[in-house]
C-alpha atoms as a PDB file:
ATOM      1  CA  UNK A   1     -37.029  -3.955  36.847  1.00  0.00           C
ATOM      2  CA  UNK A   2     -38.186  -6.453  34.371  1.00  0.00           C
ATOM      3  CA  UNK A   3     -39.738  -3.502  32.134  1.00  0.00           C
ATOM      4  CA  UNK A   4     -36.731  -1.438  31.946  1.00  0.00           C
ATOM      5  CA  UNK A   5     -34.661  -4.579  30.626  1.00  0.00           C
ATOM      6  CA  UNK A   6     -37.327  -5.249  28.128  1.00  0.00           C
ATOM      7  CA  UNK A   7     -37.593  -1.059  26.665  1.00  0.00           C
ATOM      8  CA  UNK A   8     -33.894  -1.745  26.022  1.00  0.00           C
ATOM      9  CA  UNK A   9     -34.224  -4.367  24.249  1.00  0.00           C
ATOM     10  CA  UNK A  10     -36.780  -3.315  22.149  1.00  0.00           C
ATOM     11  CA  UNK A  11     -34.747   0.095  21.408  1.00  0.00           C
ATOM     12  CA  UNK A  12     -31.880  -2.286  20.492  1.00  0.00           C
ATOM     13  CA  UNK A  13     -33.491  -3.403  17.204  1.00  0.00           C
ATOM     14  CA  UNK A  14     -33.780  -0.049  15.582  1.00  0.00           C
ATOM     15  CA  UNK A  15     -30.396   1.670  14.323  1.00  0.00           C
ATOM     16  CA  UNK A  16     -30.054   5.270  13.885  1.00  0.00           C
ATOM     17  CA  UNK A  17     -27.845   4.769  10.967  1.00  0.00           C
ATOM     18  CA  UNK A  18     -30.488   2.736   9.355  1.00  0.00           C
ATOM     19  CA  UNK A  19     -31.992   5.470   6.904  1.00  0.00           C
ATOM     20  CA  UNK A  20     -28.545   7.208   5.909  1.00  0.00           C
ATOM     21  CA  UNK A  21     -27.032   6.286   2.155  1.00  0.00           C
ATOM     22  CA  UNK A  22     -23.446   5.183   2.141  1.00  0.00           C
ATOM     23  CA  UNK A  23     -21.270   7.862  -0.093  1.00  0.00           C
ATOM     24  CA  UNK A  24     -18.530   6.542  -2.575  1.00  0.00           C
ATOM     25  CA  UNK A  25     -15.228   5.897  -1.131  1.00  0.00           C
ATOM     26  CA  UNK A  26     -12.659   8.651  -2.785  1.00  0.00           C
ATOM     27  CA  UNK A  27      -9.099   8.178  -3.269  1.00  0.00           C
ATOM     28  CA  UNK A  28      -6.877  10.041  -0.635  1.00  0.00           C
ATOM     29  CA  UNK A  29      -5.232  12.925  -2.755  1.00  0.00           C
ATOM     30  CA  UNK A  30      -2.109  12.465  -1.001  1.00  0.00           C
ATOM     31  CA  UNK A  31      -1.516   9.613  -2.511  1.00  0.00           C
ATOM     32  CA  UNK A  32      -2.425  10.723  -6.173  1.00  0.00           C
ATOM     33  CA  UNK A  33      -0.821  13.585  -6.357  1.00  0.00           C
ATOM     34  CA  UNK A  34       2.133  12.914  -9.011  1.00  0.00           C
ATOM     35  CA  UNK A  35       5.760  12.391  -7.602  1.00  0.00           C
ATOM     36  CA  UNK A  36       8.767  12.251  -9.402  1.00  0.00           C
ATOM     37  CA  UNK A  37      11.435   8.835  -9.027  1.00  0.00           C
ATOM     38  CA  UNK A  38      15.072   8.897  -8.399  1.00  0.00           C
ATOM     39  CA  UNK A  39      17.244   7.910 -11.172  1.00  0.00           C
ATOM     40  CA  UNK A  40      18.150   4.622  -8.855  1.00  0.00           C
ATOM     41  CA  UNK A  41      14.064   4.075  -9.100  1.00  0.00           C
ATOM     42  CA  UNK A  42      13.407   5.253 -13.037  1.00  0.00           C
ATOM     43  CA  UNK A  43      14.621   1.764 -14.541  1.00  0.00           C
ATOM     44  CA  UNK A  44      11.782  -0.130 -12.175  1.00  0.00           C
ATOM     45  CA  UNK A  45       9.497   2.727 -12.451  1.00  0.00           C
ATOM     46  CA  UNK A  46       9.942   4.433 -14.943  1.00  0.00           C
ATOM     47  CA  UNK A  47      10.789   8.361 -15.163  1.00  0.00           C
ATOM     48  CA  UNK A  48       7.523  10.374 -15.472  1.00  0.00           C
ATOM     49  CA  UNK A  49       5.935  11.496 -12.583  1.00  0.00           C
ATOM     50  CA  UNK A  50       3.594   9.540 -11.435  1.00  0.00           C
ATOM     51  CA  UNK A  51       1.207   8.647  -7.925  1.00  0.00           C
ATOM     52  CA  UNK A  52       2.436   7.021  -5.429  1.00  0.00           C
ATOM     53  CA  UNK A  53       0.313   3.783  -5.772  1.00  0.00           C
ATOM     54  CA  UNK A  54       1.381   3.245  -9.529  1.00  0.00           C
ATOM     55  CA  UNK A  55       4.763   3.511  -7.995  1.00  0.00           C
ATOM     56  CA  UNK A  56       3.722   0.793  -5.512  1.00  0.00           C
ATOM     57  CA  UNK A  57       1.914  -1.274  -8.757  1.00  0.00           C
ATOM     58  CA  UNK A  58       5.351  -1.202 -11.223  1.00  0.00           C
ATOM     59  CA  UNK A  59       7.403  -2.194  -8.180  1.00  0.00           C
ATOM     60  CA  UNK A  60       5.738  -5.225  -7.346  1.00  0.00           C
ATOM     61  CA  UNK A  61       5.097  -6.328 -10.880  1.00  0.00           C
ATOM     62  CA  UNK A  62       8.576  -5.813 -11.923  1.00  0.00           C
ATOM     63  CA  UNK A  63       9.281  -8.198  -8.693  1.00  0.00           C
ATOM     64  CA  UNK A  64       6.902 -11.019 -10.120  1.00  0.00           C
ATOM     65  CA  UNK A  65       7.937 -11.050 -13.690  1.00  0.00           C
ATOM     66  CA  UNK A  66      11.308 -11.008 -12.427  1.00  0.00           C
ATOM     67  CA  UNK A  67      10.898 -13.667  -9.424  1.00  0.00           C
ATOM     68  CA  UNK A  68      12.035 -11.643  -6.511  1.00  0.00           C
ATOM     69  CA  UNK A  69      10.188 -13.138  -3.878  1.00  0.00           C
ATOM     70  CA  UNK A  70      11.783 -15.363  -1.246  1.00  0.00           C
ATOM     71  CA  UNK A  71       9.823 -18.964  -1.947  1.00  0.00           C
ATOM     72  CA  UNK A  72      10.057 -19.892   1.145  1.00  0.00           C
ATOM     73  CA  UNK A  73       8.469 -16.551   2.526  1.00  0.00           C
ATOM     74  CA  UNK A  74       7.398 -14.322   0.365  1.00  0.00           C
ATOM     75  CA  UNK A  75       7.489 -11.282   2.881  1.00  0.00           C
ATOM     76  CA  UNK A  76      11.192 -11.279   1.808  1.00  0.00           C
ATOM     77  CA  UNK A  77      12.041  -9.740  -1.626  1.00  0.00           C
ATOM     78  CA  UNK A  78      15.657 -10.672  -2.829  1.00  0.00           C
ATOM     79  CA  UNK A  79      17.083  -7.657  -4.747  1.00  0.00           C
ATOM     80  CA  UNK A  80      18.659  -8.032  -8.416  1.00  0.00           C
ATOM     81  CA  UNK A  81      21.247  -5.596  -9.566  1.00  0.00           C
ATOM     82  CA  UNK A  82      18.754  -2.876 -10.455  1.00  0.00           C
ATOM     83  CA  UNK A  83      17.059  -3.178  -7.011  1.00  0.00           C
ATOM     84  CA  UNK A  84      20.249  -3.409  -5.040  1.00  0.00           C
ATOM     85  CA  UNK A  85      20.896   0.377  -4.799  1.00  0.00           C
ATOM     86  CA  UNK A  86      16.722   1.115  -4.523  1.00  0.00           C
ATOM     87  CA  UNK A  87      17.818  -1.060  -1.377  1.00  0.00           C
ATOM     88  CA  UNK A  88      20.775   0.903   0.225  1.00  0.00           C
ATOM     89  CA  UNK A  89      22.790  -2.033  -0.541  1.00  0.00           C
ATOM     90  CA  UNK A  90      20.972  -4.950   0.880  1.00  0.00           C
ATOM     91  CA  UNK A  91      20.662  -7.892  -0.969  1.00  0.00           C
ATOM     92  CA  UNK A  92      17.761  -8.912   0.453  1.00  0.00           C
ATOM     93  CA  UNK A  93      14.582  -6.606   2.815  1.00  0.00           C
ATOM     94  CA  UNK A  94      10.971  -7.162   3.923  1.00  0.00           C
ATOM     95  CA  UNK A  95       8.241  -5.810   1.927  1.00  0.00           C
ATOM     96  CA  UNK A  96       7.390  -3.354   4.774  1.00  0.00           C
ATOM     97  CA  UNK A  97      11.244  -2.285   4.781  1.00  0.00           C
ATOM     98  CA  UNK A  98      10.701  -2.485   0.774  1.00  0.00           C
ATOM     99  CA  UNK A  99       8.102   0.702   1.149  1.00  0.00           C
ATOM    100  CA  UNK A 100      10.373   2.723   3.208  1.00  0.00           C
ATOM    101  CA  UNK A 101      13.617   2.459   1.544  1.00  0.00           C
ATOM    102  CA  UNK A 102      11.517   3.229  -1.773  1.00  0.00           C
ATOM    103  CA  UNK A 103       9.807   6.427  -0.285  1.00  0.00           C
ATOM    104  CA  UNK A 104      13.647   7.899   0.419  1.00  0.00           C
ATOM    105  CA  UNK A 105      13.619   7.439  -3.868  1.00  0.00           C
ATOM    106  CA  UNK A 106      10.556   9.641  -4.352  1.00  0.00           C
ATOM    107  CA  UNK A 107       9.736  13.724  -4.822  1.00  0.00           C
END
């Protein structure tokens, strides 16, 4: 018994991924392919068509230059009269509710 535990060890050492070459992450083309904003979304966004993740980008920049976040926790993001209808009305959401309520403004 005391070989077999010691062949497994040994074969333990060497991997079998060991002499394969990592390939460059790509971008999912889901999310780069170009979608069009809602006129609640174009003064935020802008109105070209444009991915989904520069959609993501403009939204939470226009929330830092504009001080959106809640300061006491900043999962919270307090909406200002141009975010209010982007919203459905709330006057304040959660950055995961944040996503959602903006993917309703997208085509």
């Amino acid at each position: 018994m005391a070989k077999k535990t010691a062949r497994k060890t040994a074969s333990r050492g060497t991997s079998k991924t060991a002499g394969k070459k990592k390939t460059a992450r790509r971008a999912n083309a889901a999310f780069m392919a170009p979608v069009t904003p809602s006129d609640k979304l174009t003064p935020v966004v802008g109105s070209k068509p444009i991915p989904r993740t520069e959609v993501t980008k403009r939204l939470w920049a226009y929330i830092k230059k504009n001080k959106l976040q809640d300061q006491t926790n900043n999962r919270m993001i307090k909406a200002d009269a141009t975010l209010k209808p982007v919203f459905g009305g709330k006057a304040q959401v959660n950055m995961f509710e944040m996503t959602k309520l903006v993917n309703k403004h997208l085509s």
